[in-house]
Protein backbone atom coordinates (compact mmCIF):
# COMPACT_ATOMS: atom_id res chain seq x y z
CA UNK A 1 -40.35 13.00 17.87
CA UNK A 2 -37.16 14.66 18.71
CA UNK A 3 -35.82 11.42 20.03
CA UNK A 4 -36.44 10.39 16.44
CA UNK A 5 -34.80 13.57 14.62
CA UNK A 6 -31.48 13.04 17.25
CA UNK A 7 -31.31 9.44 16.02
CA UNK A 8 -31.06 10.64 12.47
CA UNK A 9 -29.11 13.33 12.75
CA UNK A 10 -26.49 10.51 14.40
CA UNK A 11 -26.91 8.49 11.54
CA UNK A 12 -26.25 11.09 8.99
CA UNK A 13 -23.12 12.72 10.77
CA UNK A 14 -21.69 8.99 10.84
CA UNK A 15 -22.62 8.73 7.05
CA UNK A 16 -20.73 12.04 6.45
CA UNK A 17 -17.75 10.65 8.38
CA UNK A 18 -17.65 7.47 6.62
CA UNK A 19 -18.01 8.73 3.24
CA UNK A 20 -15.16 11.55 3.46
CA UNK A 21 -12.27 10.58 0.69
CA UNK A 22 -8.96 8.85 1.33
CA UNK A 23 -5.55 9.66 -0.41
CA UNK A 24 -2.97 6.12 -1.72
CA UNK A 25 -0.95 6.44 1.13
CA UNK A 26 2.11 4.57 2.59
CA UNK A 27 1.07 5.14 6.24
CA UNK A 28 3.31 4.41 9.04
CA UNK A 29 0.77 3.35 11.24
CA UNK A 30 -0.21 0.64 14.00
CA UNK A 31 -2.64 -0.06 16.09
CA UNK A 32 -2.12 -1.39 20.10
CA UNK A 33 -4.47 -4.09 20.93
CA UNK A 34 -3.97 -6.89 24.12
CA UNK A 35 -3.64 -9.45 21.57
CA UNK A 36 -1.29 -7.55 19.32
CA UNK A 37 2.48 -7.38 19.01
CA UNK A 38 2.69 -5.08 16.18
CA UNK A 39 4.83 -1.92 16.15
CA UNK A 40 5.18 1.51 14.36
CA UNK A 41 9.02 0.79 13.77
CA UNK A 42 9.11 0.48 10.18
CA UNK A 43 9.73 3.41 7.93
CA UNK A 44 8.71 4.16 4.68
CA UNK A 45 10.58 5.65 2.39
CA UNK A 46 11.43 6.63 -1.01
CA UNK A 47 13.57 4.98 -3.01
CA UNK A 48 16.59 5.97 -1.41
CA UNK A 49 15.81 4.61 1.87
CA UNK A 50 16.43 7.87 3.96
CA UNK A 51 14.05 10.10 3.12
CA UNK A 52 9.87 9.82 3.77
CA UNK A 53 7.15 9.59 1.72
CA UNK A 54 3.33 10.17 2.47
CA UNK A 55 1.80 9.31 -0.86
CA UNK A 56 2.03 6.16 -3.69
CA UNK A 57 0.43 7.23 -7.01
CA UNK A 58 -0.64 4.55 -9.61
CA UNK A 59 -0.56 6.40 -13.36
CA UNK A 60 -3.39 6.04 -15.19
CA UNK A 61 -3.58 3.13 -17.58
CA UNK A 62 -6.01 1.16 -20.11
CA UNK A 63 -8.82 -0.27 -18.30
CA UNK A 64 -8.34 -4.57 -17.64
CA UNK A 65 -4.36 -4.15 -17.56
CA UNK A 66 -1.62 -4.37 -14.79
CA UNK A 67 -0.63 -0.86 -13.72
CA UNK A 68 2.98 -1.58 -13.25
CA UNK A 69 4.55 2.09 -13.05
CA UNK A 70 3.85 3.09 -9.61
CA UNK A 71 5.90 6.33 -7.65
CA UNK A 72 5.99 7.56 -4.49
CA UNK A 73 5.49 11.64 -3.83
CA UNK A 74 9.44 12.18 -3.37
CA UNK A 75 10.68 10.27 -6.29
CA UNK A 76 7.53 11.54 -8.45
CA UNK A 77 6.94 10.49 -12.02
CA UNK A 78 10.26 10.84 -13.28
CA UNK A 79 11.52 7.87 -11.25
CA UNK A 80 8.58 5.37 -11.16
CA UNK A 81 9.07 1.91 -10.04
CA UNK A 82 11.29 -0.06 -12.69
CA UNK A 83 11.90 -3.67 -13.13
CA UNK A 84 14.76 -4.84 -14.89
CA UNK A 85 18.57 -5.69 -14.50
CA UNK A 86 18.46 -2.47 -12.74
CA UNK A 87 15.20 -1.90 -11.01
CA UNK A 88 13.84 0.66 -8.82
CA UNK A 89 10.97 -0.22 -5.89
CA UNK A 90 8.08 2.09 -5.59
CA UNK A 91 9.42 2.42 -1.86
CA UNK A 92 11.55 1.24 0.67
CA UNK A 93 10.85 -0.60 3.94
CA UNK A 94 13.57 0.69 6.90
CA UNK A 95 13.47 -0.91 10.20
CA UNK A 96 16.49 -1.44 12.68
CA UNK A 97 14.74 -4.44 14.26
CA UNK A 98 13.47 -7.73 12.51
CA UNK A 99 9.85 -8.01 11.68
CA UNK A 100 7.09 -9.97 10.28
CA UNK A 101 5.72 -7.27 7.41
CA UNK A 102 1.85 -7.12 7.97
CA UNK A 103 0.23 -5.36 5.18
CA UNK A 104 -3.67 -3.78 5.19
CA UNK A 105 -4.81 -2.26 1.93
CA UNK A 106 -8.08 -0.47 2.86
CA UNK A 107 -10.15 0.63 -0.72
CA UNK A 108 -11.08 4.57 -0.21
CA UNK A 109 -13.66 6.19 -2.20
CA UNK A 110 -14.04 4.52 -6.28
CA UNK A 111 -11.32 1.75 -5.23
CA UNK A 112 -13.55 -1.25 -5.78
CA UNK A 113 -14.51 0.19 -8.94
CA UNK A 114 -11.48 0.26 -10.66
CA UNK A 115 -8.99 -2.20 -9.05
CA UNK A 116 -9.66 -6.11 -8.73
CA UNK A 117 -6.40 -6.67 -6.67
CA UNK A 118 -2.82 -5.34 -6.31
CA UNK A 119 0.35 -7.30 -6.02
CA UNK A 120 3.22 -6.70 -4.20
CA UNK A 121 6.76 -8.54 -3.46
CA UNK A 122 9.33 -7.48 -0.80
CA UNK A 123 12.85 -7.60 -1.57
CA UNK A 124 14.87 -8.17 1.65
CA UNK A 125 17.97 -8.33 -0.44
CA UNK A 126 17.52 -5.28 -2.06
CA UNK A 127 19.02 -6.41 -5.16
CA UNK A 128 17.62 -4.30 -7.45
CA UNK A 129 17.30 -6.41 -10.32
CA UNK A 130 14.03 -7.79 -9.93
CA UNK A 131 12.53 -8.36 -13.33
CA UNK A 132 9.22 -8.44 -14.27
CA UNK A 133 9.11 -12.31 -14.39
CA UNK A 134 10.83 -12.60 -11.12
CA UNK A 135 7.81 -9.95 -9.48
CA UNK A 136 5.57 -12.56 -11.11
CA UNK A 137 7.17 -15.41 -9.99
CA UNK A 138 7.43 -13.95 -6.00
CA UNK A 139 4.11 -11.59 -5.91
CA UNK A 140 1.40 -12.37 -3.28
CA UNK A 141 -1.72 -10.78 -4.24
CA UNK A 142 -3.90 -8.61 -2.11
CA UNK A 143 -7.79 -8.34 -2.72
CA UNK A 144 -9.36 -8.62 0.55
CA UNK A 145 -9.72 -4.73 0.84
CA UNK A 146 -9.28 -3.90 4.79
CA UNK A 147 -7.50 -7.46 5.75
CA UNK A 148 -4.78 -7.54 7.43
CA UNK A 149 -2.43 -9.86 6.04
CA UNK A 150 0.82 -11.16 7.81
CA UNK A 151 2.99 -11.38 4.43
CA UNK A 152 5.60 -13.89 6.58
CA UNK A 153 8.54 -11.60 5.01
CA UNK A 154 11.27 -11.20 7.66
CA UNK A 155 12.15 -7.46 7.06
CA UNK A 156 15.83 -7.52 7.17
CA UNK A 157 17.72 -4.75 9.65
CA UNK A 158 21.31 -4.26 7.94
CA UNK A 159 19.41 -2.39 5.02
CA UNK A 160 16.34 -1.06 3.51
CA UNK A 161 13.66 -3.27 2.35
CA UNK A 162 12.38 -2.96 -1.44
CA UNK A 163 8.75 -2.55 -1.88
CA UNK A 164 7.16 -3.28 -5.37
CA UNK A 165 3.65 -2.83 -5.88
CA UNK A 166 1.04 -3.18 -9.25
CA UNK A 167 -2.71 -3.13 -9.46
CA UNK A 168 -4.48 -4.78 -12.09
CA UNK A 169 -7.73 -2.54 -13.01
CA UNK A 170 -11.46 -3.75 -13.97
CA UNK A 171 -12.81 -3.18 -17.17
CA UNK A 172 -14.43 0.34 -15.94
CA UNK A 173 -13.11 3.31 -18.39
CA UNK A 174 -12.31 6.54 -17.29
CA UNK A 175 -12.80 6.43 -13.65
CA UNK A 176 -10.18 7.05 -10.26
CA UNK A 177 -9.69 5.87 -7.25
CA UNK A 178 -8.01 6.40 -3.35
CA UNK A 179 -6.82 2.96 -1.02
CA UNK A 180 -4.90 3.34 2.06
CA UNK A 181 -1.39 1.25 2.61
CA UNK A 182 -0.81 0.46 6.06
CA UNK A 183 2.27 -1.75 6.83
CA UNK A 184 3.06 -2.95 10.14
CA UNK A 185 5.85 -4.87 11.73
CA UNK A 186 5.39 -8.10 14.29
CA UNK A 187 7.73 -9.49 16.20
């Protein structure tokens, strides 16, 4: 019997773990594995490409539509990402060595629920005149939720790397949800 009430008790305290919320955040994270040559050498930033952010907000919007308005925690609200002859990313990518951009979208708690993929396009030329037809034209869409994807975007070095990022949203009203943004650099 208490072999039994142990057991659950393990069960339920992994339950708790799993089940604990997760903030949209640009994480600067990697993972070391034998079989891995990815690195933690890729800052993310706000829009100005200096300073760090920890958190990428999505506004809320009509249920079934592309969210296209995304800011980061520095820039907040009143500079959300723009396209247009002069556009703004929703961050920047810094790295002083040339990468491979990996990106790993992991859906947190009501994620599934409300967003049936997000799109994203890297600017290595940090032009910033990306229109909304040219985001179109270049996105890759992400929907595997927890997949690591190698995005085979050569970050440049000389300068920051524009980030743009939308999510289109399911037909569920009034709900919210948390993912996590991981992006990693291979060489």
């Amino acid at each position: 019997m208490k072999k039994r009430i142990l057991a659950l008790a393990g069960v339920l305290a992994l339950v708790a773990v799993l089940i604990v919320p997760m903030a949209v955040l640009a994480g600067n994270e990697a993972t070391q594995e034998a079989s891995s040559s990815k690195a933690t050498t890729i800052a993310i930033d706000a829009q100005d490409g200096v300073t760090g952010i920890s958190a990428i907000t999505f506004p809320p919007a009509t249920p079934s539509t592309e969210v296209t308005g995304a800011y980061n925690d520095h820039d907040t609200s009143s500079s959300p990402q723009a396209f247009g002859a002069t556009s703004l990313p929703v961050v920047t990518l810094v790295t002083s060595t040339a990468y491979k951009a990996h990106i790993t979208i992991t859906s947190g708690t009501g994620w599934t629920t409300i967003v049936t993929d997000e799109n994203y396009y890297i600017d290595i030329a940090k032009a910033r005149t990306i229109t909304k037809a040219t985001f179109d034209s270049n996105k890759s869409t992400y929907s595997s939720w927890g997949t690591d994807v190698n995005t085979n975007v050569a970050l440049a070095t000389a300068n920051a790397n524009d980030l743009y990022l939308t999510i289109d949203l399911t037909a569920s009203a009034g709900k919210s949800g948390t993912s996590t943004l991981t992006i990693l650099g291979e060489s």
